[in-house]
PDB file of N, CA and C in Angstrom:
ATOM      1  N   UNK A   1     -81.802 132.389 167.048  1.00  0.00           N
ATOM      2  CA  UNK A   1     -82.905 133.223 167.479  1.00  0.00           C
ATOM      3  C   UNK A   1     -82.786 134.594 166.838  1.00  0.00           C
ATOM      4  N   UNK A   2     -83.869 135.160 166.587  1.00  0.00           N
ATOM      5  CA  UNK A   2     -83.796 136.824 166.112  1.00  0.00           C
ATOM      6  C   UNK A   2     -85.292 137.442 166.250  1.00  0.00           C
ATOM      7  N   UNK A   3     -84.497 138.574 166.955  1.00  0.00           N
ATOM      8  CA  UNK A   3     -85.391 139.720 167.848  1.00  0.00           C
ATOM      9  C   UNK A   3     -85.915 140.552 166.556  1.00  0.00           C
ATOM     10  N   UNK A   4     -87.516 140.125 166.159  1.00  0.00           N
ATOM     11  CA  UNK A   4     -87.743 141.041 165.120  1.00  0.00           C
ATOM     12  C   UNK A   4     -88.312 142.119 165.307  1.00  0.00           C
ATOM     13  N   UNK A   5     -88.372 143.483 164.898  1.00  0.00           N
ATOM     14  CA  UNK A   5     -88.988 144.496 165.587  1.00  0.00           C
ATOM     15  C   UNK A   5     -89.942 145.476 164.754  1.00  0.00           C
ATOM     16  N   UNK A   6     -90.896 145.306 164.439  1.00  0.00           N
ATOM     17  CA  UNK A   6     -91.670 145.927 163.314  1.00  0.00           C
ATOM     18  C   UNK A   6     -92.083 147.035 164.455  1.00  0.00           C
ATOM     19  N   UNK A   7     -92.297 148.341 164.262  1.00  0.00           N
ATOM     20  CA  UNK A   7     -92.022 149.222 164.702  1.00  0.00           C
ATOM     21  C   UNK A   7     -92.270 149.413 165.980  1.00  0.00           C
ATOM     22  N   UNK A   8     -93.555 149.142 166.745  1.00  0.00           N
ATOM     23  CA  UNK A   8     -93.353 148.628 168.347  1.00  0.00           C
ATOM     24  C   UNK A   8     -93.538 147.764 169.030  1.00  0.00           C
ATOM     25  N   UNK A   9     -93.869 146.760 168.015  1.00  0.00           N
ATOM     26  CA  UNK A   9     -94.142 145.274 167.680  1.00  0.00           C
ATOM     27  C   UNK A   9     -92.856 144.619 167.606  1.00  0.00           C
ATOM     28  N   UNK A  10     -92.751 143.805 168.917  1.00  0.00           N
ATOM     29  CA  UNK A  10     -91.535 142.830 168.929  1.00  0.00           C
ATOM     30  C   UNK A  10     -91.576 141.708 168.989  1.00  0.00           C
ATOM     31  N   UNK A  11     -90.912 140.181 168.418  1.00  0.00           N
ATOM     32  CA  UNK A  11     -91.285 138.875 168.388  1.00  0.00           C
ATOM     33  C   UNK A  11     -90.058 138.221 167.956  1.00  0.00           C
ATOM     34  N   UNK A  12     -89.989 136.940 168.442  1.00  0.00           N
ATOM     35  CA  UNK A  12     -88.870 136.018 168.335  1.00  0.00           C
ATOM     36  C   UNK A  12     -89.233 135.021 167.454  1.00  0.00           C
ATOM     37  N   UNK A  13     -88.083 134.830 166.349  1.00  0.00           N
ATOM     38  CA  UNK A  13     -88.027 134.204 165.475  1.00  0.00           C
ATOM     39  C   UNK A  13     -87.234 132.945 165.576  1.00  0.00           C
ATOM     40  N   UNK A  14     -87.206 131.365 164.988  1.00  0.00           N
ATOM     41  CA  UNK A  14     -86.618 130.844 164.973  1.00  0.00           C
ATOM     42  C   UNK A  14     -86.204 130.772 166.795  1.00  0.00           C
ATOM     43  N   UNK A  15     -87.346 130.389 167.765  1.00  0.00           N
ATOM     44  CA  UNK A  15     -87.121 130.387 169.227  1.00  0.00           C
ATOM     45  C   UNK A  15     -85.937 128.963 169.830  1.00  0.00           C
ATOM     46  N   UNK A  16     -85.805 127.967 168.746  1.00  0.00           N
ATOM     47  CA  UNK A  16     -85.134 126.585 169.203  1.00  0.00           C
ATOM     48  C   UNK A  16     -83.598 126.843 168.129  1.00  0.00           C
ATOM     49  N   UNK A  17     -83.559 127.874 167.531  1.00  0.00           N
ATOM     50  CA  UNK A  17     -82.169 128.371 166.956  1.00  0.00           C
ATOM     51  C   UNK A  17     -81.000 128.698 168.125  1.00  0.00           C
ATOM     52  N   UNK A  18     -80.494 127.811 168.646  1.00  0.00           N
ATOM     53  CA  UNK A  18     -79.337 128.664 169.926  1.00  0.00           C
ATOM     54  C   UNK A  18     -78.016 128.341 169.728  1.00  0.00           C
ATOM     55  N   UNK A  19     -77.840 128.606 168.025  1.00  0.00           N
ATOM     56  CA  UNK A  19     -76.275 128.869 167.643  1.00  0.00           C
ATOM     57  C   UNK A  19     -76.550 130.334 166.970  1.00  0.00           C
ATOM     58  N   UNK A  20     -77.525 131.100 166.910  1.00  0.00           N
ATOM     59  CA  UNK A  20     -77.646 132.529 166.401  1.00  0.00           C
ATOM     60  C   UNK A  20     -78.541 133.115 166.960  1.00  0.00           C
ATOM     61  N   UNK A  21     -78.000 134.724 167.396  1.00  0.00           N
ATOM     62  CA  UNK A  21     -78.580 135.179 168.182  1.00  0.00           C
ATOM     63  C   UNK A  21     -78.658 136.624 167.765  1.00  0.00           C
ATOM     64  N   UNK A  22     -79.259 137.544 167.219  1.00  0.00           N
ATOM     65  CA  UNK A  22     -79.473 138.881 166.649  1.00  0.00           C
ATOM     66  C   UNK A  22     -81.072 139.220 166.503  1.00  0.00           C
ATOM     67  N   UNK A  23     -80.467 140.738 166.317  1.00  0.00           N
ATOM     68  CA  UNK A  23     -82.053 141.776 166.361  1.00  0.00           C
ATOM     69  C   UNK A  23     -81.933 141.874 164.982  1.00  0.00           C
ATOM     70  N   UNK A  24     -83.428 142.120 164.476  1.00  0.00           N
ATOM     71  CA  UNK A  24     -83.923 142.534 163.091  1.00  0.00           C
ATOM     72  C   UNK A  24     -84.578 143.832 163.023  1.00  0.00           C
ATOM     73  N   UNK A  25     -84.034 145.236 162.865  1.00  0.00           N
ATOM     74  CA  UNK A  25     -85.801 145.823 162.741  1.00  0.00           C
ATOM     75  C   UNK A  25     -85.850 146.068 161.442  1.00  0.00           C
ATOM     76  N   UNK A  26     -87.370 145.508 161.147  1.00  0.00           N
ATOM     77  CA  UNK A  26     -87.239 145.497 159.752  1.00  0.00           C
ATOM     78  C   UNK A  26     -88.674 146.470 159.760  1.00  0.00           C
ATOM     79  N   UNK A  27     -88.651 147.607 160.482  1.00  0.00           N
ATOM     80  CA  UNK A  27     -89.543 148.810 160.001  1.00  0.00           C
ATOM     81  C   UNK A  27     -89.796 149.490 161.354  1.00  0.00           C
ATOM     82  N   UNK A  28     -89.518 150.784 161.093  1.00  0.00           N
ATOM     83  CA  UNK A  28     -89.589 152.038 162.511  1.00  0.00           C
ATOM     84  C   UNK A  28     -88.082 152.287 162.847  1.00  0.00           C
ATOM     85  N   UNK A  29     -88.057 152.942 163.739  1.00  0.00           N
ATOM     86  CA  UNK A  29     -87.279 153.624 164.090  1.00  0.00           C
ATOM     87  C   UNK A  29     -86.342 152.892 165.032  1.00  0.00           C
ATOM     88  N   UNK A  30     -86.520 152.012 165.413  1.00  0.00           N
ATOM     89  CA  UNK A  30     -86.245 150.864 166.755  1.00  0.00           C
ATOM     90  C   UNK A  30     -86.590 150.489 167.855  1.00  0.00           C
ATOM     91  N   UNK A  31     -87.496 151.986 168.053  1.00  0.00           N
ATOM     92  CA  UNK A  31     -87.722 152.032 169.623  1.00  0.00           C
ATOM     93  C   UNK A  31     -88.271 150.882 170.079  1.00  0.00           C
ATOM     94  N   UNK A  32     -88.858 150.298 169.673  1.00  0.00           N
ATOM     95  CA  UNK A  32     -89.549 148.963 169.883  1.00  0.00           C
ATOM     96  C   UNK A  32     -88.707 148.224 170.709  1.00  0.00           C
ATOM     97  N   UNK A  33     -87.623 148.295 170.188  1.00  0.00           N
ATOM     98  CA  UNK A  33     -86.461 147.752 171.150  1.00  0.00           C
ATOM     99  C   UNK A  33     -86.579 147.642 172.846  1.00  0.00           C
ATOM    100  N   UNK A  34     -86.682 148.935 173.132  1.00  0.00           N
ATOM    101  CA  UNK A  34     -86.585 149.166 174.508  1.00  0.00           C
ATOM    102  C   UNK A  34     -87.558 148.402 175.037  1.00  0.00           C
ATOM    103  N   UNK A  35     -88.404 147.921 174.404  1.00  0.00           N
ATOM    104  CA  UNK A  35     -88.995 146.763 175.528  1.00  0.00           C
ATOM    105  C   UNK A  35     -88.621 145.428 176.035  1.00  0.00           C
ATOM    106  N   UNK A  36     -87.367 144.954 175.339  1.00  0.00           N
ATOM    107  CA  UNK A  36     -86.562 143.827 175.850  1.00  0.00           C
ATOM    108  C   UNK A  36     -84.840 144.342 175.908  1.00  0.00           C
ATOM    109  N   UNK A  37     -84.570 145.462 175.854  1.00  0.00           N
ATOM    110  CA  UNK A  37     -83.745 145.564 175.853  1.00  0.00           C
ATOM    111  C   UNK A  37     -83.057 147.323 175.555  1.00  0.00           C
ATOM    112  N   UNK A  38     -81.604 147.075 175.274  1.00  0.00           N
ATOM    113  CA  UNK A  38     -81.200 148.384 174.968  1.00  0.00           C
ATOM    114  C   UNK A  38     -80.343 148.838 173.569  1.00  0.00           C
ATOM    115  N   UNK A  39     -80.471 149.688 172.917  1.00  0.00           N
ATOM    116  CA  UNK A  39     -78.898 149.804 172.085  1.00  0.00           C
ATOM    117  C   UNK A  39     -77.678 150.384 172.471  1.00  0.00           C
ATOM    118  N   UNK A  40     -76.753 149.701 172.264  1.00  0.00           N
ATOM    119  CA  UNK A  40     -75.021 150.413 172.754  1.00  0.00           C
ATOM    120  C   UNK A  40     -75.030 151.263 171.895  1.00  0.00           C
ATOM    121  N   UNK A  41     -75.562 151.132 170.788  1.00  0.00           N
ATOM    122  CA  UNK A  41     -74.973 151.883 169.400  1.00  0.00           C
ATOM    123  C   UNK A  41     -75.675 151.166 168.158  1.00  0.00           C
ATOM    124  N   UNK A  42     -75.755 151.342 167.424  1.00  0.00           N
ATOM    125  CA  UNK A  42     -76.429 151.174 165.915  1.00  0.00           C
ATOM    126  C   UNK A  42     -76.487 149.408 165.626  1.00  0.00           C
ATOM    127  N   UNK A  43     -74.802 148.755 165.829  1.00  0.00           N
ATOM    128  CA  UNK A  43     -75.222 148.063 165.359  1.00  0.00           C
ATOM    129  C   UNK A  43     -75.031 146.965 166.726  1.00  0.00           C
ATOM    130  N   UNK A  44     -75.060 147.441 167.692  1.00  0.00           N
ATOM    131  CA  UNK A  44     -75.369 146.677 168.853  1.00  0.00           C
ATOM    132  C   UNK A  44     -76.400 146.715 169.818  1.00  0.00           C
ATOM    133  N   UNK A  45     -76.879 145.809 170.772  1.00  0.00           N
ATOM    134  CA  UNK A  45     -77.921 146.202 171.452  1.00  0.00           C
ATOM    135  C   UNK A  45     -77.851 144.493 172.744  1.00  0.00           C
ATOM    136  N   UNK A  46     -78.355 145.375 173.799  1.00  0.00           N
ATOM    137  CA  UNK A  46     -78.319 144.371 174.539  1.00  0.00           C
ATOM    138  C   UNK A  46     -79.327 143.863 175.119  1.00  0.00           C
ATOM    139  N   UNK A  47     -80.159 142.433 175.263  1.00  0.00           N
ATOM    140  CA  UNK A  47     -81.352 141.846 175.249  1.00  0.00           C
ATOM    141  C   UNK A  47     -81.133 140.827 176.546  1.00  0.00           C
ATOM    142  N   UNK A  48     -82.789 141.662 177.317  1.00  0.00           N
ATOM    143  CA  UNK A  48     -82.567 141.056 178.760  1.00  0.00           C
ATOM    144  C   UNK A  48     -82.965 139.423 178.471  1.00  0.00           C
ATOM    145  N   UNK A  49     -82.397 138.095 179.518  1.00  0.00           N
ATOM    146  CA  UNK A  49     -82.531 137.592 179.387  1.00  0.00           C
ATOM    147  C   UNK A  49     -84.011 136.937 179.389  1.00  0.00           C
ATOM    148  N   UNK A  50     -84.553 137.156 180.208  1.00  0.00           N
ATOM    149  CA  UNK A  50     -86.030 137.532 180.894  1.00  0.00           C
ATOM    150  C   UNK A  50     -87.100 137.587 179.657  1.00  0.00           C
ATOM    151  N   UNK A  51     -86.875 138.508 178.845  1.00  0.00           N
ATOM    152  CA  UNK A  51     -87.528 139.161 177.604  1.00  0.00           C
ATOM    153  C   UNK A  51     -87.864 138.329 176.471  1.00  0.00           C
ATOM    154  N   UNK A  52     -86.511 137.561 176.562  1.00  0.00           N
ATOM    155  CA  UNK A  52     -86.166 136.390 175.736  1.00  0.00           C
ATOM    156  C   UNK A  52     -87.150 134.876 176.037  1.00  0.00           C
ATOM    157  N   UNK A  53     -86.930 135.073 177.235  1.00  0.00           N
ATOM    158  CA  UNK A  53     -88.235 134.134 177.699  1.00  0.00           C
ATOM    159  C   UNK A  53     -89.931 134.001 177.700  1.00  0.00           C
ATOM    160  N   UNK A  54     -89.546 135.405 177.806  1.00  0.00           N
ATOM    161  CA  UNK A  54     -91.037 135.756 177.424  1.00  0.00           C
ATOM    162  C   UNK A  54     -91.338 135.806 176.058  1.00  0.00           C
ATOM    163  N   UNK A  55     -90.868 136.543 174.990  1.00  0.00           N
ATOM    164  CA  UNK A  55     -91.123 136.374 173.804  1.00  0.00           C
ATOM    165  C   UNK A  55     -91.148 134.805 173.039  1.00  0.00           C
ATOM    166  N   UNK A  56     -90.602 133.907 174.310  1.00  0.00           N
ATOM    167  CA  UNK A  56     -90.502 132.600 173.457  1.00  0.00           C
ATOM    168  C   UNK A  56     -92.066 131.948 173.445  1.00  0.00           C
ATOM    169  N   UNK A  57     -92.289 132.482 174.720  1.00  0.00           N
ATOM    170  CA  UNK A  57     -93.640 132.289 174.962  1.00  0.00           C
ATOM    171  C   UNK A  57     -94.073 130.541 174.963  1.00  0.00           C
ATOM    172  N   UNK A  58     -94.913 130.111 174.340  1.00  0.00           N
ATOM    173  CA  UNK A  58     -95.687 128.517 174.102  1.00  0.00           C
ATOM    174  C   UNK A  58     -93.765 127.495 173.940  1.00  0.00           C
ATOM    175  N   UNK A  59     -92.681 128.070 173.260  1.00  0.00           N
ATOM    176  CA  UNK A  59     -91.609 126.679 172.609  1.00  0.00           C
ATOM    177  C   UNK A  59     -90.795 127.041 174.306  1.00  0.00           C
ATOM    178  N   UNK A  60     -91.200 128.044 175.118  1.00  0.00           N
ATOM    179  CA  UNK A  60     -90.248 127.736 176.183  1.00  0.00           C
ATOM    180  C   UNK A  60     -90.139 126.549 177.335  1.00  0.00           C
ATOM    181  N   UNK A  61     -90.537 125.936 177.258  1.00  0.00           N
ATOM    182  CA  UNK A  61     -90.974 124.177 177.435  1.00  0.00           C
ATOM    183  C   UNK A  61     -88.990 124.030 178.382  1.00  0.00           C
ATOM    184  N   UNK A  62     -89.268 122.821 179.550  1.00  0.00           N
ATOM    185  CA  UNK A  62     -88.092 122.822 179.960  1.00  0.00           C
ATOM    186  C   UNK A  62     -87.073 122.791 178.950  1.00  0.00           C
ATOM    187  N   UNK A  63     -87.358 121.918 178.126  1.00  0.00           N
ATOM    188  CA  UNK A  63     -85.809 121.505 176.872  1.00  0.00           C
ATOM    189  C   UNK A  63     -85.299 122.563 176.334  1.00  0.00           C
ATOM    190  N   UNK A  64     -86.730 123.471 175.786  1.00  0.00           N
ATOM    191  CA  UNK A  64     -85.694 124.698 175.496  1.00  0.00           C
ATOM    192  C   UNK A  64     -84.882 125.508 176.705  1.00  0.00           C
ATOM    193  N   UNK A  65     -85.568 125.793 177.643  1.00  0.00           N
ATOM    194  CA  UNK A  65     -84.949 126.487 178.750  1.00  0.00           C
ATOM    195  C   UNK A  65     -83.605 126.024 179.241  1.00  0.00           C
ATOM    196  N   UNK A  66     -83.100 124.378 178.831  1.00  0.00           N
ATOM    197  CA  UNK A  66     -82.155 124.374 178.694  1.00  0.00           C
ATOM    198  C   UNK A  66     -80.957 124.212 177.404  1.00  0.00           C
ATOM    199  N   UNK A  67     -81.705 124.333 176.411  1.00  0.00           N
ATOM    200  CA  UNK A  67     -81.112 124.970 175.229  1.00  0.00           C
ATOM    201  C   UNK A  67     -80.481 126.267 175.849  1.00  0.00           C
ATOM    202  N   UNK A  68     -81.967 126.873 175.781  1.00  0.00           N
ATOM    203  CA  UNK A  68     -81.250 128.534 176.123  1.00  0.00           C
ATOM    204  C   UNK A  68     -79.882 128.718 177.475  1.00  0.00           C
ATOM    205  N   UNK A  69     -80.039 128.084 177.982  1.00  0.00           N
ATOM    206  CA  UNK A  69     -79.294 127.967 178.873  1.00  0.00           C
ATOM    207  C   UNK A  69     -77.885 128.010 178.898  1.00  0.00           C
ATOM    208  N   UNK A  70     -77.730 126.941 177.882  1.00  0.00           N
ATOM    209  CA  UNK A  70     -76.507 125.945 177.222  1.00  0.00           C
ATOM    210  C   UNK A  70     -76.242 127.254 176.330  1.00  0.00           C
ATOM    211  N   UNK A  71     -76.897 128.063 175.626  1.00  0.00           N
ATOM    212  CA  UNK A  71     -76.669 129.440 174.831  1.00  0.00           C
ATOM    213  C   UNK A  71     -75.647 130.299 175.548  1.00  0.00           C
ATOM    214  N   UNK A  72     -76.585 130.532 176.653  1.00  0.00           N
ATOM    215  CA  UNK A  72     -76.073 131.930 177.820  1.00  0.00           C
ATOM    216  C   UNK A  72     -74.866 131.218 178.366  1.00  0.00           C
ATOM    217  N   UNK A  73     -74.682 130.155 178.694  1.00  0.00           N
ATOM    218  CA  UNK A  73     -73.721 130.044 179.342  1.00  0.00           C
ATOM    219  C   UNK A  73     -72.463 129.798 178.217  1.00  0.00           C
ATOM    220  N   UNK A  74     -72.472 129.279 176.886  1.00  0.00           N
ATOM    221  CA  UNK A  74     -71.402 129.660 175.524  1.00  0.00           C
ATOM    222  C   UNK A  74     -71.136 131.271 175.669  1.00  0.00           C
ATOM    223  N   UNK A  75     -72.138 132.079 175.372  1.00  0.00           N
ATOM    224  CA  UNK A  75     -72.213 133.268 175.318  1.00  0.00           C
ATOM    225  C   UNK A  75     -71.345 134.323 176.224  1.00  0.00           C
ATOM    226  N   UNK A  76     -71.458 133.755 177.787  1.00  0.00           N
ATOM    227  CA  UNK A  76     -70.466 133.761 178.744  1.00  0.00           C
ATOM    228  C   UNK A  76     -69.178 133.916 178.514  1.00  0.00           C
ATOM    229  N   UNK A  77     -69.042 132.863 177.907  1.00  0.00           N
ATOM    230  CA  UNK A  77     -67.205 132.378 177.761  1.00  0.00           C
ATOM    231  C   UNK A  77     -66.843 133.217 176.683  1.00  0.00           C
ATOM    232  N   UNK A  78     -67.607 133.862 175.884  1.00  0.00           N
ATOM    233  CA  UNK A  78     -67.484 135.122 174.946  1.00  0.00           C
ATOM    234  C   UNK A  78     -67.522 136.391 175.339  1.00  0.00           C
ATOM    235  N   UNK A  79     -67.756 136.551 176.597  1.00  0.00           N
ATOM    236  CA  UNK A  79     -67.997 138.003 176.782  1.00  0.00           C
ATOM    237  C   UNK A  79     -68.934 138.637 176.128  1.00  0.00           C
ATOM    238  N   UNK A  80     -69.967 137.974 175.885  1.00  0.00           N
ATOM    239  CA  UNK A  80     -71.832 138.582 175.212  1.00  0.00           C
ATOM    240  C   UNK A  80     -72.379 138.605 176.152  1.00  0.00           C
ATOM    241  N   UNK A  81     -72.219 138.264 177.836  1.00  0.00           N
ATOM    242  CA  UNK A  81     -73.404 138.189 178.771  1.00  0.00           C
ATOM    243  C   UNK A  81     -72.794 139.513 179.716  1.00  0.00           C
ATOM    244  N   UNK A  82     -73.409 140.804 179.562  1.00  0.00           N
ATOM    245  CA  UNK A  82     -73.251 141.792 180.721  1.00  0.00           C
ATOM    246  C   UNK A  82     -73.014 141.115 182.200  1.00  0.00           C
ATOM    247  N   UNK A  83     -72.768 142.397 182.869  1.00  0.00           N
ATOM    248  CA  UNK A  83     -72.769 142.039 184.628  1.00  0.00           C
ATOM    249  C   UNK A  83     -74.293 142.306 184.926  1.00  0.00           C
ATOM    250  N   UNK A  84     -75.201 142.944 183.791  1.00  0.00           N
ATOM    251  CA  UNK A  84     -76.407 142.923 184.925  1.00  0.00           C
ATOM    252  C   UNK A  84     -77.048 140.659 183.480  1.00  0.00           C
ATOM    253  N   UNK A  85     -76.580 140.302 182.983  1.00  0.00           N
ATOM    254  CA  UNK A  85     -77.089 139.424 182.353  1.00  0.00           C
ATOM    255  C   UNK A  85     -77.626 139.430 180.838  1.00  0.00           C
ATOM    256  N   UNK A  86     -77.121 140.338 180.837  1.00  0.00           N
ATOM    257  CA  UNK A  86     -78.444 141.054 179.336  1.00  0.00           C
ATOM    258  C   UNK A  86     -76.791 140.187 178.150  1.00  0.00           C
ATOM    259  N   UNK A  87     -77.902 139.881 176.792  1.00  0.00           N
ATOM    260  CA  UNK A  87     -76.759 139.212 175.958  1.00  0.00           C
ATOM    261  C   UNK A  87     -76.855 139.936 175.153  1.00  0.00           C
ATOM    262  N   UNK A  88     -75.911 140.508 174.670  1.00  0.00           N
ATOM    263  CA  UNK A  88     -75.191 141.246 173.428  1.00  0.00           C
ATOM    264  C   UNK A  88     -75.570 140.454 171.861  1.00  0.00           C
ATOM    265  N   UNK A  89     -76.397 141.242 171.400  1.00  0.00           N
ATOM    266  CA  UNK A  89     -76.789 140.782 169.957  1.00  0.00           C
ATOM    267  C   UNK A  89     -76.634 141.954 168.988  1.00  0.00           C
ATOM    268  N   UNK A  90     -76.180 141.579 167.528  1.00  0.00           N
ATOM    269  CA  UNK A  90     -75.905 142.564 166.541  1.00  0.00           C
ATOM    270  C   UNK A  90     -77.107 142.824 165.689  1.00  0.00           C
ATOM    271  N   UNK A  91     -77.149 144.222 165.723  1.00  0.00           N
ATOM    272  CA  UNK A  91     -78.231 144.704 165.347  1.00  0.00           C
ATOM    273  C   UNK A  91     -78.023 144.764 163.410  1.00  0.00           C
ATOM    274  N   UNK A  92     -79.480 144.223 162.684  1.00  0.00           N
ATOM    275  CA  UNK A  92     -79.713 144.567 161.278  1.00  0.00           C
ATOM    276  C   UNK A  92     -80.483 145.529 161.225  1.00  0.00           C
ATOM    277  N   UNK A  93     -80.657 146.657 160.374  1.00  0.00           N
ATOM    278  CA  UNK A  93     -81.606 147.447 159.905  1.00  0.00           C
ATOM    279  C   UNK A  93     -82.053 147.310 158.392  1.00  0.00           C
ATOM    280  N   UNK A  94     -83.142 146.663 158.494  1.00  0.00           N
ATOM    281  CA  UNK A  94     -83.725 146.357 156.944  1.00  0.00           C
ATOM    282  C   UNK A  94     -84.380 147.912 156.350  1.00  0.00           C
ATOM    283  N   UNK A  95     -84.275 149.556 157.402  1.00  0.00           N
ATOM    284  CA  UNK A  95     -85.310 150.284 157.009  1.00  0.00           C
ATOM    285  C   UNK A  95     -83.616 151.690 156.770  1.00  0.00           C
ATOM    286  N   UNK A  96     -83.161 151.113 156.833  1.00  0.00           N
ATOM    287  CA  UNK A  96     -82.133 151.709 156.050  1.00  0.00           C
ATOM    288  C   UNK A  96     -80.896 152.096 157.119  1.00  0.00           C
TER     289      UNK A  96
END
């Protein structure tokens, strides 16, 4: 999966991908971000789970929901899932 973020324009890419999980902004500043989520720092950021669902929008169908599921709960055993739930994804900047 990847959180693309054209400047306050946000959308999920590759929604049935749940061995990869990262943000793209590939133009603006990021803020766009803050609508599913937060940044720790430049090249981290943390994405509510919720957000994720919503941006999947039409492919979130039960099977994926338990794809995603089967994700968050790998993700878990990594220490990527906060105490409030939000999953830790590494941030790209295509705008420099």
């Amino acid at each position: 999966m990847v959180i693309v973020v054209r400047d306050n324009t946000v959308t999920l890419d590759e929604p049935a991908d749940f061995k990869g999980f990262k943000v793209v902004v590939e133009s603006g500043d990021g803020s766009g971000l803050f609508s599913v989520g937060r940044l720790a720092h430049r090249d981290t950021a943390w994405i509510t789970a919720e957000a994720v669902r919503r941006l999947a929008g039409d492919a979130a169908t039960p099977g994926w929901e338990e794809g995603f599921q089967a994700m968050l709960d790998y993700a878990k055993t990594k220490g990527w899932i906060d105490d409030a739930g939000d999953i830790q994804a590494h941030v790209e900047w295509a705008t420099g």
